[in-house]
PDB file of N, CA and C in Angstrom:
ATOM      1  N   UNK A   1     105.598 -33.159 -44.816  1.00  0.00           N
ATOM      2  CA  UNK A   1     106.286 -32.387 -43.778  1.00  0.00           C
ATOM      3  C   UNK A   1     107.794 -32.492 -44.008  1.00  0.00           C
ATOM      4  N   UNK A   2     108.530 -31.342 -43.997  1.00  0.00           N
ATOM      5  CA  UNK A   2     109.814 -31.468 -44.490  1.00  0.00           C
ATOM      6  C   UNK A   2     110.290 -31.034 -43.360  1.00  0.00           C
ATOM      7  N   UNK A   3     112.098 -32.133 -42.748  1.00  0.00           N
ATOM      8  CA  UNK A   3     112.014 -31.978 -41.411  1.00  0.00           C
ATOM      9  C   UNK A   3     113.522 -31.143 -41.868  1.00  0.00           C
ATOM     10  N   UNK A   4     114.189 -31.066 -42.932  1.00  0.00           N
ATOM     11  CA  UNK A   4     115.660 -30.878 -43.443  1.00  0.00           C
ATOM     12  C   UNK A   4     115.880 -29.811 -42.775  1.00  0.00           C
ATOM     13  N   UNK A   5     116.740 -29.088 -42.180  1.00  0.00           N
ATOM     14  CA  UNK A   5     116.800 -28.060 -41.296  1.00  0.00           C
ATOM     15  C   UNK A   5     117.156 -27.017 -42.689  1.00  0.00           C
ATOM     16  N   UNK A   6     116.986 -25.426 -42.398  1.00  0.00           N
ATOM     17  CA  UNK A   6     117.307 -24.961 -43.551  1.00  0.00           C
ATOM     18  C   UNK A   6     118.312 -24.484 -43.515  1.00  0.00           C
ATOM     19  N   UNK A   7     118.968 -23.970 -45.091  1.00  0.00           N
ATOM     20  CA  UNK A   7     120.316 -23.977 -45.644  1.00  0.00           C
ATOM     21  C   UNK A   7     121.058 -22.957 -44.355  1.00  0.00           C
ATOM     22  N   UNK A   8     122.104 -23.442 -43.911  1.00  0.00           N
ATOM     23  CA  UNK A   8     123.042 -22.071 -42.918  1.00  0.00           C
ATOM     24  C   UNK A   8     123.318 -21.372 -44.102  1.00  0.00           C
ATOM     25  N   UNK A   9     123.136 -19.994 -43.711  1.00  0.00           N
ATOM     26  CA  UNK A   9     123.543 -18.431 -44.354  1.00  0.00           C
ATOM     27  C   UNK A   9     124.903 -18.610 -44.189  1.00  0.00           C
ATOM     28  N   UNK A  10     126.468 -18.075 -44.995  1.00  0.00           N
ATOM     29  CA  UNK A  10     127.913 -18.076 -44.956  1.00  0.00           C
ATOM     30  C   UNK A  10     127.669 -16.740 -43.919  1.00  0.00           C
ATOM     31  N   UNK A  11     128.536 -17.060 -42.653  1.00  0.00           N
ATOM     32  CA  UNK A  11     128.730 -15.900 -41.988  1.00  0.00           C
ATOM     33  C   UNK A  11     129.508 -14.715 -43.182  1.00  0.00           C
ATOM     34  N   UNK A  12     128.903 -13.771 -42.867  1.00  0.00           N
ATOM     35  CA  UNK A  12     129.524 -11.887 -43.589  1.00  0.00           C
ATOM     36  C   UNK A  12     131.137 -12.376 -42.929  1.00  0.00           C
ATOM     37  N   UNK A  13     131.818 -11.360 -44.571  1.00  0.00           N
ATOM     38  CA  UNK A  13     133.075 -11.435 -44.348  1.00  0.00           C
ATOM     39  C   UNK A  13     133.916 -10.692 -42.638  1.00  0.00           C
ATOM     40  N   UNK A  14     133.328  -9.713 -42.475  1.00  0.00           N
ATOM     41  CA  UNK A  14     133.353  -8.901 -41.324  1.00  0.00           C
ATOM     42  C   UNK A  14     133.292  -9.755 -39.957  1.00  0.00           C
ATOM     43  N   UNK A  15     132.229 -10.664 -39.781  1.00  0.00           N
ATOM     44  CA  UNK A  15     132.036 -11.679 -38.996  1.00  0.00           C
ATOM     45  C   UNK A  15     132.987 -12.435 -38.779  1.00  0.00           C
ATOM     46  N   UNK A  16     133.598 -12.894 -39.714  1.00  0.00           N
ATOM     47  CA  UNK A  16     135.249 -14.044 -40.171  1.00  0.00           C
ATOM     48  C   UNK A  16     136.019 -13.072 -39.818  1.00  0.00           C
ATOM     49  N   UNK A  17     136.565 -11.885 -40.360  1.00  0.00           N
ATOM     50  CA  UNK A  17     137.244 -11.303 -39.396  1.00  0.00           C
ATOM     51  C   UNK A  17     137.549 -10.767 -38.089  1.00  0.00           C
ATOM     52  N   UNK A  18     136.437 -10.518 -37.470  1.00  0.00           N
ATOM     53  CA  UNK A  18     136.829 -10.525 -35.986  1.00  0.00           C
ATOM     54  C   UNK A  18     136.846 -11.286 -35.357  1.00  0.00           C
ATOM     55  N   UNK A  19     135.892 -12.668 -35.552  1.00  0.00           N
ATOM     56  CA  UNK A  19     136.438 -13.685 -34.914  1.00  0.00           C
ATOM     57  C   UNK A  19     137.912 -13.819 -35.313  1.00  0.00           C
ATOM     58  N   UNK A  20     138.604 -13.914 -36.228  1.00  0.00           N
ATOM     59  CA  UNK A  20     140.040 -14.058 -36.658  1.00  0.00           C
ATOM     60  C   UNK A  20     140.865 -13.413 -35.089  1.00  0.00           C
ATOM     61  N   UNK A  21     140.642 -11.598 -35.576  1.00  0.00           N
ATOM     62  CA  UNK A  21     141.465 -10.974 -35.117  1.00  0.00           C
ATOM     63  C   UNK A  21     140.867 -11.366 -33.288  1.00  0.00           C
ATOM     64  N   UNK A  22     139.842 -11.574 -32.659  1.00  0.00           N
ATOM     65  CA  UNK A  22     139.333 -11.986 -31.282  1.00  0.00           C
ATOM     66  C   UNK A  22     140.218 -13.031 -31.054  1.00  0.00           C
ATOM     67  N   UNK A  23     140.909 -13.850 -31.707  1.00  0.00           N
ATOM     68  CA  UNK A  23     140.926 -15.540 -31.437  1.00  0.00           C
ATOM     69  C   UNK A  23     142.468 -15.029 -31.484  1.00  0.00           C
ATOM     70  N   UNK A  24     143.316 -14.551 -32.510  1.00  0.00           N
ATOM     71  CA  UNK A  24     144.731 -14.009 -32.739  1.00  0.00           C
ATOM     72  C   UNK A  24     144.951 -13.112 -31.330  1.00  0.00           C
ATOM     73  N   UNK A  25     144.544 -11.886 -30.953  1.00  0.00           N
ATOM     74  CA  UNK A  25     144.441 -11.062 -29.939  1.00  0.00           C
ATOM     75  C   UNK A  25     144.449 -11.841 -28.249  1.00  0.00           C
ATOM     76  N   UNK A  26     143.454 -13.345 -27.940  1.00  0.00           N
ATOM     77  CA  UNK A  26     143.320 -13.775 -27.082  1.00  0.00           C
ATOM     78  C   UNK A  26     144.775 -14.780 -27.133  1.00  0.00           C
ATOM     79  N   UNK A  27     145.223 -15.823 -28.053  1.00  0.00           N
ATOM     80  CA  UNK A  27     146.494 -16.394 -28.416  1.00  0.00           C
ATOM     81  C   UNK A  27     147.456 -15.423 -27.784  1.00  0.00           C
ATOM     82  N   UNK A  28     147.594 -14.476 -28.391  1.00  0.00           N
ATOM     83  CA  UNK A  28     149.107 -13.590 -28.141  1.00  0.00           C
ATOM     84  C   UNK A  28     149.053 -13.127 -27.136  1.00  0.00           C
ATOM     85  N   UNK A  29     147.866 -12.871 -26.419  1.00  0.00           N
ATOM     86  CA  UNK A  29     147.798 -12.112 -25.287  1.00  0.00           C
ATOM     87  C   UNK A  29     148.216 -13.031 -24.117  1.00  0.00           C
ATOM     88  N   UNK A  30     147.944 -14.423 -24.389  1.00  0.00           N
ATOM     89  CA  UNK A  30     148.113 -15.609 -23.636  1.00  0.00           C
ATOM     90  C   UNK A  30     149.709 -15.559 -23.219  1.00  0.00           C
ATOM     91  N   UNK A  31     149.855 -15.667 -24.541  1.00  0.00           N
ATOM     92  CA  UNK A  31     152.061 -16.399 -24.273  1.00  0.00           C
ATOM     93  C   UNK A  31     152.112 -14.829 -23.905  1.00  0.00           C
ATOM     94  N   UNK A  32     151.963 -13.646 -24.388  1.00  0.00           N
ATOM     95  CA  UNK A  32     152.204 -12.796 -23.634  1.00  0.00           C
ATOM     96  C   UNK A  32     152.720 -12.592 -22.345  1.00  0.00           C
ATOM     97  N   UNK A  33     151.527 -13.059 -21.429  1.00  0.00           N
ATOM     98  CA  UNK A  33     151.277 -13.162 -20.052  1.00  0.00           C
ATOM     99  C   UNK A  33     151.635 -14.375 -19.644  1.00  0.00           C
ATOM    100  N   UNK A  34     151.908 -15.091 -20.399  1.00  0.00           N
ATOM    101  CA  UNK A  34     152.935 -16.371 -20.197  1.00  0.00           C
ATOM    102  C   UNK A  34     154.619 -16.061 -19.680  1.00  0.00           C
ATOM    103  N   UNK A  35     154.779 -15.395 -21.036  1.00  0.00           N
ATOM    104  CA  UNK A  35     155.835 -14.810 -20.645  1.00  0.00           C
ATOM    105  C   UNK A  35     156.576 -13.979 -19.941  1.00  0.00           C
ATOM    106  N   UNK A  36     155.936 -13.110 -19.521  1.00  0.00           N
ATOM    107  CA  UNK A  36     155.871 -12.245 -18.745  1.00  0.00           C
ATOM    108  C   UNK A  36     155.898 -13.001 -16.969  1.00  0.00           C
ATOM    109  N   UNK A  37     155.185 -14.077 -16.688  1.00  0.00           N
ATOM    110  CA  UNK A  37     155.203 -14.410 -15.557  1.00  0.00           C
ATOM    111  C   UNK A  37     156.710 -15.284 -15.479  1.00  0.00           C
ATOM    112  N   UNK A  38     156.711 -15.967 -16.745  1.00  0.00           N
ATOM    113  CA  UNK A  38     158.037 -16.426 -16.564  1.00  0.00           C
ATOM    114  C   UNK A  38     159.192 -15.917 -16.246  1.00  0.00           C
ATOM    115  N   UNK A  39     159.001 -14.632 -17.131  1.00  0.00           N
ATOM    116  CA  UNK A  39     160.397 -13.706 -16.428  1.00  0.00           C
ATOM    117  C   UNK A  39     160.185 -13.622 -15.328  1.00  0.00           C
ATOM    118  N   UNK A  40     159.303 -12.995 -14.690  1.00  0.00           N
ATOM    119  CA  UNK A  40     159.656 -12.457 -13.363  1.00  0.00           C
ATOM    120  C   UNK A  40     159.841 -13.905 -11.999  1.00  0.00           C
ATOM    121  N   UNK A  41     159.466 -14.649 -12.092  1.00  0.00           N
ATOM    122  CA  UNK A  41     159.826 -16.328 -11.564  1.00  0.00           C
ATOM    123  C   UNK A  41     161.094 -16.432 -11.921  1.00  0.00           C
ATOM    124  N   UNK A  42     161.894 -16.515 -13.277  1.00  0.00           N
ATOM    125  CA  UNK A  42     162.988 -17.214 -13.254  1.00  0.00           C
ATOM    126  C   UNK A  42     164.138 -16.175 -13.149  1.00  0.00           C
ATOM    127  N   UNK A  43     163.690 -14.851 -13.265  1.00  0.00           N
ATOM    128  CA  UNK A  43     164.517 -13.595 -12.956  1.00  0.00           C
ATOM    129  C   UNK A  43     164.083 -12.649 -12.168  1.00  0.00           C
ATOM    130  N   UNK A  44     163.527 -12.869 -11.142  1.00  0.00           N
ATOM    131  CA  UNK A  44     163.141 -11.691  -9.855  1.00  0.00           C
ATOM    132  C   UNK A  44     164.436 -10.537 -10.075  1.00  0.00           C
ATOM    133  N   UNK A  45     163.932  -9.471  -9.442  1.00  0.00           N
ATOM    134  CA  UNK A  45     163.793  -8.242  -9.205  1.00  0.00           C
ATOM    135  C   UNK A  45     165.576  -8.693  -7.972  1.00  0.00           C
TER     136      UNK A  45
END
């Protein structure tokens, strides 16, 4: 009885890229809206 789990498949290149661009997109979008709140707090209207 062989218990070795079997070999993981390399995720498709396509796969690596959108996680990339998902993970880049959620980052920037962050300080984005980081920033954005900061202005308006330390420089109101």
């Amino acid at each position: 009885m062989d218990v070795t789990p079997p070999p993981e498949r390399p995720q498709p290149l396509s796969r690596k890229l959108l996680w990339f661009v998902a993970l880049w997109l959620l980052g920037t979008g962050t300080v984005a809206v980081f920033a954005y709140i900061l202005r308006l707090w330390i420089a109101p209207h």
